[in-house]
Protein backbone atom coordinates (compact mmCIF):
# COMPACT_ATOMS: atom_id res chain seq x y z
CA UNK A 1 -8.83 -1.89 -30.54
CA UNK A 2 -9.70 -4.17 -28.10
CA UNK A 3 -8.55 -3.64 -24.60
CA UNK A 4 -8.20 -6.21 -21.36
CA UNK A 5 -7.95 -5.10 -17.83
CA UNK A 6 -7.33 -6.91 -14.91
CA UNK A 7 -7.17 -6.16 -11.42
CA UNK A 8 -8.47 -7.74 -8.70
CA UNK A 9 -10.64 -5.08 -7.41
CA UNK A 10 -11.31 -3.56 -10.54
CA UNK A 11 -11.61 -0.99 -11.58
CA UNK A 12 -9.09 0.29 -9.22
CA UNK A 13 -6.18 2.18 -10.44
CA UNK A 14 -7.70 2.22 -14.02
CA UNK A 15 -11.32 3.59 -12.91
CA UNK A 16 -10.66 6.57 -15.54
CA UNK A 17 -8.63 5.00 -18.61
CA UNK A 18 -11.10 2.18 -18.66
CA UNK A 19 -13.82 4.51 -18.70
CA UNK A 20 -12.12 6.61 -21.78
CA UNK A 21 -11.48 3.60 -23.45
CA UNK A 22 -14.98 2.38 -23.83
CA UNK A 23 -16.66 5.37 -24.54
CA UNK A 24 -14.60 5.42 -27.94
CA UNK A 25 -16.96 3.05 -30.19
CA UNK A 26 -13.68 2.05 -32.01
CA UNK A 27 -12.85 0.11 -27.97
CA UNK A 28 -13.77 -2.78 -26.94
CA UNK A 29 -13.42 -2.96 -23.18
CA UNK A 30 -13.43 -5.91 -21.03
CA UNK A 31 -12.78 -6.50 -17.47
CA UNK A 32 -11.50 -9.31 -15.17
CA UNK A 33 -11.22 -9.00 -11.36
CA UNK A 34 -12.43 -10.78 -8.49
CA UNK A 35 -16.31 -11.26 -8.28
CA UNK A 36 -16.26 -10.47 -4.26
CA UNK A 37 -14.35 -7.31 -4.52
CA UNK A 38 -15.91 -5.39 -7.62
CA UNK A 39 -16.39 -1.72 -6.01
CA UNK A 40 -19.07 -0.13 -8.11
CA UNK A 41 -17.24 -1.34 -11.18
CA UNK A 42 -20.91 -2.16 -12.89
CA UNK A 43 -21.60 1.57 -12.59
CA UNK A 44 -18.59 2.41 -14.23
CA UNK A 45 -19.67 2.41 -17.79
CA UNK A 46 -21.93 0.11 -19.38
CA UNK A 47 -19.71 -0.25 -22.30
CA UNK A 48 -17.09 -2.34 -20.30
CA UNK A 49 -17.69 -5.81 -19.81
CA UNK A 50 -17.04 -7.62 -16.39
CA UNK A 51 -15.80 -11.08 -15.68
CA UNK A 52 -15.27 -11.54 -12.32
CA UNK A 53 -13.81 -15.05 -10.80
CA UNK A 54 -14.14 -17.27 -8.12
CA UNK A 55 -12.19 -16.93 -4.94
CA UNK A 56 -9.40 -19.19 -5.62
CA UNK A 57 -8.80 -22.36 -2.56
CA UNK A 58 -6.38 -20.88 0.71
CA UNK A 59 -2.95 -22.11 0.49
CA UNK A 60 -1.81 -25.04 2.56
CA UNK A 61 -1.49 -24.38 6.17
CA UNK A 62 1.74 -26.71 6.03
CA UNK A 63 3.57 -24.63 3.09
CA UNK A 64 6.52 -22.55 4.17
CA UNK A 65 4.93 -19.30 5.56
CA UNK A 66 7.18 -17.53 2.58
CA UNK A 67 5.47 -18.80 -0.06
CA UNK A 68 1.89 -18.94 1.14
CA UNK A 69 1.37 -15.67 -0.61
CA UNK A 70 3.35 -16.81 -3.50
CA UNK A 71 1.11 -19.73 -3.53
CA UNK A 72 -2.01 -17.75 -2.99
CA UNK A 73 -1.03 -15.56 -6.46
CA UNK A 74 -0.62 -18.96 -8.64
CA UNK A 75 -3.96 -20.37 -7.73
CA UNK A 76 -5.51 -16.49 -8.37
CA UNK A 77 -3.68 -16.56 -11.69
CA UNK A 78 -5.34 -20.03 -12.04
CA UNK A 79 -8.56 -18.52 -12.14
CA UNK A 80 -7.49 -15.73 -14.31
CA UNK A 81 -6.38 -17.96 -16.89
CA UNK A 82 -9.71 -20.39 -16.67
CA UNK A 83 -12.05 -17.04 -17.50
CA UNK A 84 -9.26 -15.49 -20.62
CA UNK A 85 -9.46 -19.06 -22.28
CA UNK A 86 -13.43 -18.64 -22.26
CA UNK A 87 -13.22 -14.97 -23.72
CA UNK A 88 -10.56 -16.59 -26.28
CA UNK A 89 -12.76 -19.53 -27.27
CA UNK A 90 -15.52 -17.00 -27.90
CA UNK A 91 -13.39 -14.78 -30.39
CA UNK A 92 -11.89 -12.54 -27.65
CA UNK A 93 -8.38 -11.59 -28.30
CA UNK A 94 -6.70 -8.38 -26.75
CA UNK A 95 -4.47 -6.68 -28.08
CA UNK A 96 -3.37 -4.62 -25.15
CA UNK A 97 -4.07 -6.11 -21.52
CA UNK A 98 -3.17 -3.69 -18.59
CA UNK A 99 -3.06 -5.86 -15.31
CA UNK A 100 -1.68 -5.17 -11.71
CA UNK A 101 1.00 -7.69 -10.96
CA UNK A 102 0.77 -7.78 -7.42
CA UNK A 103 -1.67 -10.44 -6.58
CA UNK A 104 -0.61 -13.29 -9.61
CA UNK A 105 -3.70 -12.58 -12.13
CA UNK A 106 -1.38 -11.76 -14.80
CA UNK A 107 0.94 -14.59 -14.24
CA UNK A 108 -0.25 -16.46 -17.17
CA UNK A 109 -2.24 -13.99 -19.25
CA UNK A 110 1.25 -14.34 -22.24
CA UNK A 111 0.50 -18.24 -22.53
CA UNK A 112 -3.60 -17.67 -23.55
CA UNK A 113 -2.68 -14.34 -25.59
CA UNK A 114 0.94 -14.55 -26.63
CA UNK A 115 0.38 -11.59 -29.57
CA UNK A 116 -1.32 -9.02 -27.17
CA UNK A 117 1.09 -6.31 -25.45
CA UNK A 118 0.74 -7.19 -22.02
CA UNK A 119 1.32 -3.79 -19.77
CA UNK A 120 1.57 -3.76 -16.09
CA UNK A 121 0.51 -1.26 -13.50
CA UNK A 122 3.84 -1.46 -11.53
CA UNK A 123 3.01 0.61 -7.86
CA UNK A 124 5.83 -0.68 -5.70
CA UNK A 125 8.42 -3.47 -5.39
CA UNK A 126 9.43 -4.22 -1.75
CA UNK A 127 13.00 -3.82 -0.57
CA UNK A 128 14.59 -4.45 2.82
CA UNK A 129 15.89 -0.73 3.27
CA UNK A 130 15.33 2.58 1.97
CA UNK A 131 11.43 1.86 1.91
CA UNK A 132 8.94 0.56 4.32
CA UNK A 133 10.54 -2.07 5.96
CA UNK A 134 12.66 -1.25 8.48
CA UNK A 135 11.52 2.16 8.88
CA UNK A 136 9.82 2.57 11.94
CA UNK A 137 11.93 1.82 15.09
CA UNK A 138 8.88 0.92 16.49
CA UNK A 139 8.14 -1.84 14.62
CA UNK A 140 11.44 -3.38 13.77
CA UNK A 141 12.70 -5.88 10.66
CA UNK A 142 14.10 -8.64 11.48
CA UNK A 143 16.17 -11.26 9.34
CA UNK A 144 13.21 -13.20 8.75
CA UNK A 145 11.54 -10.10 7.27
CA UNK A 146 14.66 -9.38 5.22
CA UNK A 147 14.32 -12.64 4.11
CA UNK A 148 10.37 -13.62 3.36
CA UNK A 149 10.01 -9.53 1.74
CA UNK A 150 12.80 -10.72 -0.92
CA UNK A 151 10.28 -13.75 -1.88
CA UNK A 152 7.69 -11.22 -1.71
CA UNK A 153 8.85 -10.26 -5.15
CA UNK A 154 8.58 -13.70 -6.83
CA UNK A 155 5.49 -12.65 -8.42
CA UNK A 156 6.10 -8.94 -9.84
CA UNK A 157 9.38 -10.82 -10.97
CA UNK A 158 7.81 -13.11 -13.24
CA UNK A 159 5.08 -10.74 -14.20
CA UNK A 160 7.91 -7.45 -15.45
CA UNK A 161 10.51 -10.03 -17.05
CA UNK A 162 8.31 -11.20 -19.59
CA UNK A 163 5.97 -7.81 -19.64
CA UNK A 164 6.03 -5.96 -22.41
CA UNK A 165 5.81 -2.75 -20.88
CA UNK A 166 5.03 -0.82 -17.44
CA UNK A 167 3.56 2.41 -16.11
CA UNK A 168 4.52 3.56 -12.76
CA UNK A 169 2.59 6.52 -10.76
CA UNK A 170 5.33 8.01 -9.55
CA UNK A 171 9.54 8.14 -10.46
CA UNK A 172 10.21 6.98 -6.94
CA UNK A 173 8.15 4.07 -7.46
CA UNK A 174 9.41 3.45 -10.42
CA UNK A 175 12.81 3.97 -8.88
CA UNK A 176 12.35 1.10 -6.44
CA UNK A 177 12.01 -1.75 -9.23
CA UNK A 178 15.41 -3.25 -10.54
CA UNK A 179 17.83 -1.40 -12.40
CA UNK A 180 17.68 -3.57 -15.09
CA UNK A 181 13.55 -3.43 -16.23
CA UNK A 182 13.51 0.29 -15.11
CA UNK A 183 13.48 1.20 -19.21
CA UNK A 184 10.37 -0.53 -19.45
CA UNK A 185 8.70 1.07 -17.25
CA UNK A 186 6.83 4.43 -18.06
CA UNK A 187 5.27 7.12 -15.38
CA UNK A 188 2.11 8.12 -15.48
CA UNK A 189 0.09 9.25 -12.71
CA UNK A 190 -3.71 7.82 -12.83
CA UNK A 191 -4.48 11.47 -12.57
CA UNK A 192 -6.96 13.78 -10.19
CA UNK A 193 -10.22 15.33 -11.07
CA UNK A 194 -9.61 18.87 -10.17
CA UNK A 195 -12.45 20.51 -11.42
CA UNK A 196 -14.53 18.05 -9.35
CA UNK A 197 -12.19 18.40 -6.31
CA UNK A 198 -11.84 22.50 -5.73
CA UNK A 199 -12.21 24.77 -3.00
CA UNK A 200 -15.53 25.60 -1.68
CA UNK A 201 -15.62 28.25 0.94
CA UNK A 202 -19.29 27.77 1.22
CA UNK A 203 -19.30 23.79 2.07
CA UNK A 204 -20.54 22.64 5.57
CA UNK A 205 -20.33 19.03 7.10
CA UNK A 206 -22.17 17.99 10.28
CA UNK A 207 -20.72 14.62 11.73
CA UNK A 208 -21.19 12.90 15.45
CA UNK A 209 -23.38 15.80 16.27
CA UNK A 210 -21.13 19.01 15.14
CA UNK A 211 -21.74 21.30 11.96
CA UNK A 212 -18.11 22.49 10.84
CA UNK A 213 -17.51 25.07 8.29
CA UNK A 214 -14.84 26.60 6.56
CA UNK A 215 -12.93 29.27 9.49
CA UNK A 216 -12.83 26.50 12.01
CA UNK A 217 -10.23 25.36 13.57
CA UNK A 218 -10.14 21.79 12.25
CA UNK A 219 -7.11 19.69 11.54
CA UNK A 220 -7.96 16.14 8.95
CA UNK A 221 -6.22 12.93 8.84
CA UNK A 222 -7.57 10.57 6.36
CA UNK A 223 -6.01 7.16 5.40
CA UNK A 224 -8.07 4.31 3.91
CA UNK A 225 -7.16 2.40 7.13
CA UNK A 226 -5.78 4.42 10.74
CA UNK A 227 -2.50 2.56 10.89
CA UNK A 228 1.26 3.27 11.29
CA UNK A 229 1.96 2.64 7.76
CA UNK A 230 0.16 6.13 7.09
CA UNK A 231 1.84 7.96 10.57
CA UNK A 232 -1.53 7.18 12.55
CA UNK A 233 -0.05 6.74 15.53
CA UNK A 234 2.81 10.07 15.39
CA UNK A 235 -0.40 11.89 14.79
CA UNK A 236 -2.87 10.95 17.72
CA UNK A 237 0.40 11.03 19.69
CA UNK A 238 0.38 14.55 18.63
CA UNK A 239 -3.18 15.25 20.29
CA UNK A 240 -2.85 15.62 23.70
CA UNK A 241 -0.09 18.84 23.51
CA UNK A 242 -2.03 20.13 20.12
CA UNK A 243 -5.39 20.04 21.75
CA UNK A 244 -3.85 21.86 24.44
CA UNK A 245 -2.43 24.72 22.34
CA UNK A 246 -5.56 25.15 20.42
CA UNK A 247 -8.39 24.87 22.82
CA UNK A 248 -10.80 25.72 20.13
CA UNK A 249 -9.67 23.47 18.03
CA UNK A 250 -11.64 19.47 16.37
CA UNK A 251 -9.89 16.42 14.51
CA UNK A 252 -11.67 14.41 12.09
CA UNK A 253 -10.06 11.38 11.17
CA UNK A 254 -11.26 9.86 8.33
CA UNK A 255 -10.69 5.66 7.52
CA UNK A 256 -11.31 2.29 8.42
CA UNK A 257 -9.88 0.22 11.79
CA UNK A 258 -9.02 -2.63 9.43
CA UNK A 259 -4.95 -3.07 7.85
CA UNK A 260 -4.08 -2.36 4.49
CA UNK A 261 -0.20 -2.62 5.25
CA UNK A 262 1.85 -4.05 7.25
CA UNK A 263 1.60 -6.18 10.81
CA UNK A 264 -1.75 -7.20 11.82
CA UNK A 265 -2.85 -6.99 15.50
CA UNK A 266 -4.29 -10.02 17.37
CA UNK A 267 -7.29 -10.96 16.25
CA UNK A 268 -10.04 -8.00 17.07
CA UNK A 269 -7.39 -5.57 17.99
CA UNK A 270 -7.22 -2.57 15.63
CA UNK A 271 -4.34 0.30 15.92
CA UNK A 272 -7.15 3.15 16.97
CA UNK A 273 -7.79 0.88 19.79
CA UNK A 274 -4.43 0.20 20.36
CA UNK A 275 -3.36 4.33 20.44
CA UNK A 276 -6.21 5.54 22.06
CA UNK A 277 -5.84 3.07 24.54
CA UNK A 278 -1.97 4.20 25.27
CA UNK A 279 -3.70 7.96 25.43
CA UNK A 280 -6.37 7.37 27.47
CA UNK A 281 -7.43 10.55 29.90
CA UNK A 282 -4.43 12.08 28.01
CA UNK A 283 -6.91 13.42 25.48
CA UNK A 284 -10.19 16.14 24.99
CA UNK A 285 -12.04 12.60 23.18
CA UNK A 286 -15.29 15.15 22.72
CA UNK A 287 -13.31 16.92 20.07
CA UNK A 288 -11.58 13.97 18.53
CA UNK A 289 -14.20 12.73 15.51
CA UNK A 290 -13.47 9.32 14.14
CA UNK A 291 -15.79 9.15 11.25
CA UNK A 292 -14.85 5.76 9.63
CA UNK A 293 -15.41 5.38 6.09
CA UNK A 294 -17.23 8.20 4.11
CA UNK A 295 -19.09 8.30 1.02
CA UNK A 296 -17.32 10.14 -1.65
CA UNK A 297 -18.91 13.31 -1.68
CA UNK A 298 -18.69 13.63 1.96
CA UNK A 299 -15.22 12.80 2.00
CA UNK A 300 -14.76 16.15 -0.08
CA UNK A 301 -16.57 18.12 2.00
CA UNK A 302 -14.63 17.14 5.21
CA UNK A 303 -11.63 18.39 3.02
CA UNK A 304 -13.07 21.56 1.99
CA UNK A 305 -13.87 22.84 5.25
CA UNK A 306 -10.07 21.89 6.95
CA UNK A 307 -7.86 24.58 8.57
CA UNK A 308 -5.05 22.12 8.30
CA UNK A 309 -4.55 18.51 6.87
CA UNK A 310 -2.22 16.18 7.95
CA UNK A 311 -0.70 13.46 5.81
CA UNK A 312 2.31 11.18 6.97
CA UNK A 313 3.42 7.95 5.15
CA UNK A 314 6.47 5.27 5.60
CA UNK A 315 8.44 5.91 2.39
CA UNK A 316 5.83 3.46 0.41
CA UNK A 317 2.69 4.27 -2.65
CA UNK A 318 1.93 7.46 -2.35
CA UNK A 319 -2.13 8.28 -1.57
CA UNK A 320 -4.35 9.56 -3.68
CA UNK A 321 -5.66 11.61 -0.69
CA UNK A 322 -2.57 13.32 -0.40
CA UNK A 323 -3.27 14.68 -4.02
CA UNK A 324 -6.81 15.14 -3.68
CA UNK A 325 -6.87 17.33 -0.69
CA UNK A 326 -4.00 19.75 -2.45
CA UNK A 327 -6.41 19.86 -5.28
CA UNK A 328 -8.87 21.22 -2.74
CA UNK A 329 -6.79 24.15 -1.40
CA UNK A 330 -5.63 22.12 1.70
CA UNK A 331 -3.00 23.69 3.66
CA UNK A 332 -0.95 20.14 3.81
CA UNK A 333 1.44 19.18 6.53
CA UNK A 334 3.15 16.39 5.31
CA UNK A 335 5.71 13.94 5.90
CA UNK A 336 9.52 14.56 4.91
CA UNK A 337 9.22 11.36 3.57
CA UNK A 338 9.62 9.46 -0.28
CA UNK A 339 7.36 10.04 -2.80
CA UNK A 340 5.66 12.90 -1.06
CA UNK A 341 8.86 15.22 -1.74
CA UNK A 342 8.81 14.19 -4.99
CA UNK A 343 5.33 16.60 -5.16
CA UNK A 344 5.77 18.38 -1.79
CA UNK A 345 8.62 21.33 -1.84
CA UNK A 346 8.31 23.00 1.55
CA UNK A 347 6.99 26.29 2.59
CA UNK A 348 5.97 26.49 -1.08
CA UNK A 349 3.06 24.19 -1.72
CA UNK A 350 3.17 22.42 1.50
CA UNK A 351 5.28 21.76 4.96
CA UNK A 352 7.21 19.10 5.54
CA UNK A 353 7.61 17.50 9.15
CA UNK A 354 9.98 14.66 10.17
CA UNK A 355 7.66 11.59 10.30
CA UNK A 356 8.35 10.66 13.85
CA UNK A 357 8.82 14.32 15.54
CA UNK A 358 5.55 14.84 17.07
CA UNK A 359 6.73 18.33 18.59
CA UNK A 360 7.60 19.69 14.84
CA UNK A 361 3.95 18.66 14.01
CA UNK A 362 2.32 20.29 16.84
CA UNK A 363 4.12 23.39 16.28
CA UNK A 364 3.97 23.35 12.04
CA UNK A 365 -0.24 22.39 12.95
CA UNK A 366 -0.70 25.22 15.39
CA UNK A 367 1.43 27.77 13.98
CA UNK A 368 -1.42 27.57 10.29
CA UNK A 369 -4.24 27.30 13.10
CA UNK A 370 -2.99 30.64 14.41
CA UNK A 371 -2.46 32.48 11.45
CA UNK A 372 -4.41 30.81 8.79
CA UNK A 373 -3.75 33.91 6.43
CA UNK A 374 -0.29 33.63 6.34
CA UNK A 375 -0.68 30.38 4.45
CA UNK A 376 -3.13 31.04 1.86
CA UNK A 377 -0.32 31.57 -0.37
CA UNK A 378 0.76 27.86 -0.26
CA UNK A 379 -2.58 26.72 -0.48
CA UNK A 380 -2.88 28.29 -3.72
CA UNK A 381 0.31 26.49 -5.06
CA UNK A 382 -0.37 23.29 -3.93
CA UNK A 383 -3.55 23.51 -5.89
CA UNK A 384 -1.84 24.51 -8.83
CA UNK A 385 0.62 22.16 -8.47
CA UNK A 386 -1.81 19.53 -9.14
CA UNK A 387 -3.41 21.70 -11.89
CA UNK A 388 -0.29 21.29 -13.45
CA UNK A 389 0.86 17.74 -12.88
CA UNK A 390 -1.41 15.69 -12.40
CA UNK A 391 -4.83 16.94 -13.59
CA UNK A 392 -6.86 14.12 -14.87
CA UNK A 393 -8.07 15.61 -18.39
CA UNK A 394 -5.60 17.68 -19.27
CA UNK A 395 -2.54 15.72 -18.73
CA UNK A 396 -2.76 11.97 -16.69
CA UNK A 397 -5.45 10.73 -19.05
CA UNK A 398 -4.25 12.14 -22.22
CA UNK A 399 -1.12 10.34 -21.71
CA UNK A 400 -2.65 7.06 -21.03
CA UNK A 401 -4.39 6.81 -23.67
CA UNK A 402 -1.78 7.76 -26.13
CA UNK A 403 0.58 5.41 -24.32
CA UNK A 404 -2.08 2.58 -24.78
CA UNK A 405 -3.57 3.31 -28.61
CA UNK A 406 -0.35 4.89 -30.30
CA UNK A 407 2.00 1.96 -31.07
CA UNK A 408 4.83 4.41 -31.28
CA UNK A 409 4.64 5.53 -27.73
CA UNK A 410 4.54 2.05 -26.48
């Protein structure tokens, strides 16, 4: 068969079907995303073919700040379209394309290749309430928000109405896309690599200048980028009394100081800044370790040695660090928040905290610093919990590829 993916930082959320795909010799594999933003994707498999386009021209300054992003996804699509007629003029014709909707690319994929079964990775449609918006008193909705996040939608509506099909990670996620194109849609977690990501009581990690292993008192908090969207600032607000309680004890933060949701700052003003700014002398800084970014490998490591990791989210995608660190025996103190009680049942394979009660996380933080035993139980099960539902060989990938090569399950 011969496969089409598209996503603008490919490979993105299809990093391990992709891969499957084109190590069958009965695949072909090819790959469309934007040139600037490939992320290793040429080290993915040699097998897959990659087509990356130009970034397409701004939209107008003078356009109605609604549709700039609209306008934005038509001229991405643009480019899209340009590189799919080249692969059809030389033979190319899918005939299953799996693109994310989010950004336009697939907006016009149906007009080059009207045969091929065009499936979209569907990871969240925006509403006014009962999701992101609007959640956080702190940073209040107004009715222009209301108004420009029901535009937002223009392009995942065009791309699901005339989709053939959908996969959604999660049935929240799913749950938050109109009633009416919910039967398309299918879920099916990407999936997590849990005999890569396991409990090592042996690892070590030295960062800024301290060597932490496994039997230290050290609480994580990792988010691609430290912003409210992901609870960063109920956690550092959490510092000054938890640093207190446990005098012994180190934070790592893990992530970048740029924004992957929600409101940008003024321009050089990041939300660690911001926070740590409001905390000033409030805070022990020594034994708070902002790490940025870290490779892969020591990512895991940072997670393998934690007494306690923290993970807090606006009811929006759920992270794939969230799974990863239950895979790796975390003890997880997590938000009471949607999806993450969708995997999250508390006291069993995790606790739950109210998002914006900093006093509940102190006291659910220091209470597993304090008696670390008591919890190895629910480590165990969040691990298996993963085992279970979303290992990536045994069940997530399986899945996807049926769903994509068996016409029946399509």
């Amino acid at each position: 068969m011969q496969f089409l993916f598209v996503h603008q930082n490919f490979p993105g959320q299809f990093r391990h079907i992709a891969k499957a795909l084109a190590q069958d010799d009965t695949h072909q594999v090819i790959a469309i995303g934007h040139f600037p933003d490939f992320q290793g994707a040429s080290a993915l498999d040699p097998r897959i073919q990659l087509f990356g386009y130009k970034t397409p021209k701004a939209s107008h300054a003078e356009s109605h700040h609604y549709l700039r992003d609209f306008e934005g996804h038509i001229r991405r699509g643009q480019e899209v379209v340009r590189l799919a007629q080249d692969l059809k003029n030389k033979g190319f014709y899918p005939e299953i394309i799996v693109a994310h909707p989010g950004w336009g690319e697939a907006l016009f994929l149906h007009d080059i290749f009207p045969k091929a079964r065009l499936i979209l990775y569907c990871e969240y449609y925006y509403h006014s309430t009962g999701g992101d918006v609007g959640f956080d008193p702190e940073f209040p909705a107004s009715l222009d928000d209301h108004a420009r996040v029901r535009i937002k939608n223009s392009t995942q509506l065009l791309g699901i109405s005339t989709c053939d099909a959908g996969i959604s990670p999660t049935l929240w996620q799913k749950s938050r896309y109109p009633i009416e194109y919910q039967p398309k849609l299918t879920v099916i977690h990407e999936g997590i690599d849990t005999d890569l990501l396991r409990p090592d009581p042996t690892a070590t990690i030295t960062l800024n200048g301290h060597t932490f292993t496994q039997g230290d008192e050290v609480v994580t908090f990792v988010s691609r980028n430290l912003e409210p969207y992901r609870g960063f600032h109920t956690f550092l607000r959490a510092l000054p009394t938890l640093l207190a309680k446990r005098p012994h004890s180190h934070i790592i933060l893990v992530g970048g100081d740029d924004v992957s949701y929600g409101r940008r700052l003024p321009e050089g003003q990041s939300y660690r800044d911001k926070y740590c700014s409001e905390l000033s002398e409030q805070v022990d800084w020594t034994r708070v370790h902002f790490v940025g970014k870290l490779p892969y490998g020591d990512y895991i490591k940072v997670l393998q040695i934690s007494a306690c990791h923290v993970y807090l989210t606006y009811p929006f995608v759920l992270s794939w660090s969230m799974l990863e660190a239950m895979s790796l025996g975390c003890l997880l103190v997590a938000s009471n928040t949607a999806p993450v009680t969708e995997v999250i049942e508390h006291e069993q394979n995790g606790l739950l905290v109210d998002f914006f009660d900093t006093e509940q996380l102190v006291e659910r933080i220091a209470g597993v610093l304090e008696n670390p035993v008591d919890y190895e139980a629910i480590k165990h099960c969040a691990r298996q919990t993963i085992i279970e539902r979303f290992d990536l060989n045994s069940i997530c990938l399986p899945a996807m590829v049926a769903y994509l090569t068996t016409p029946a399950q399509q």
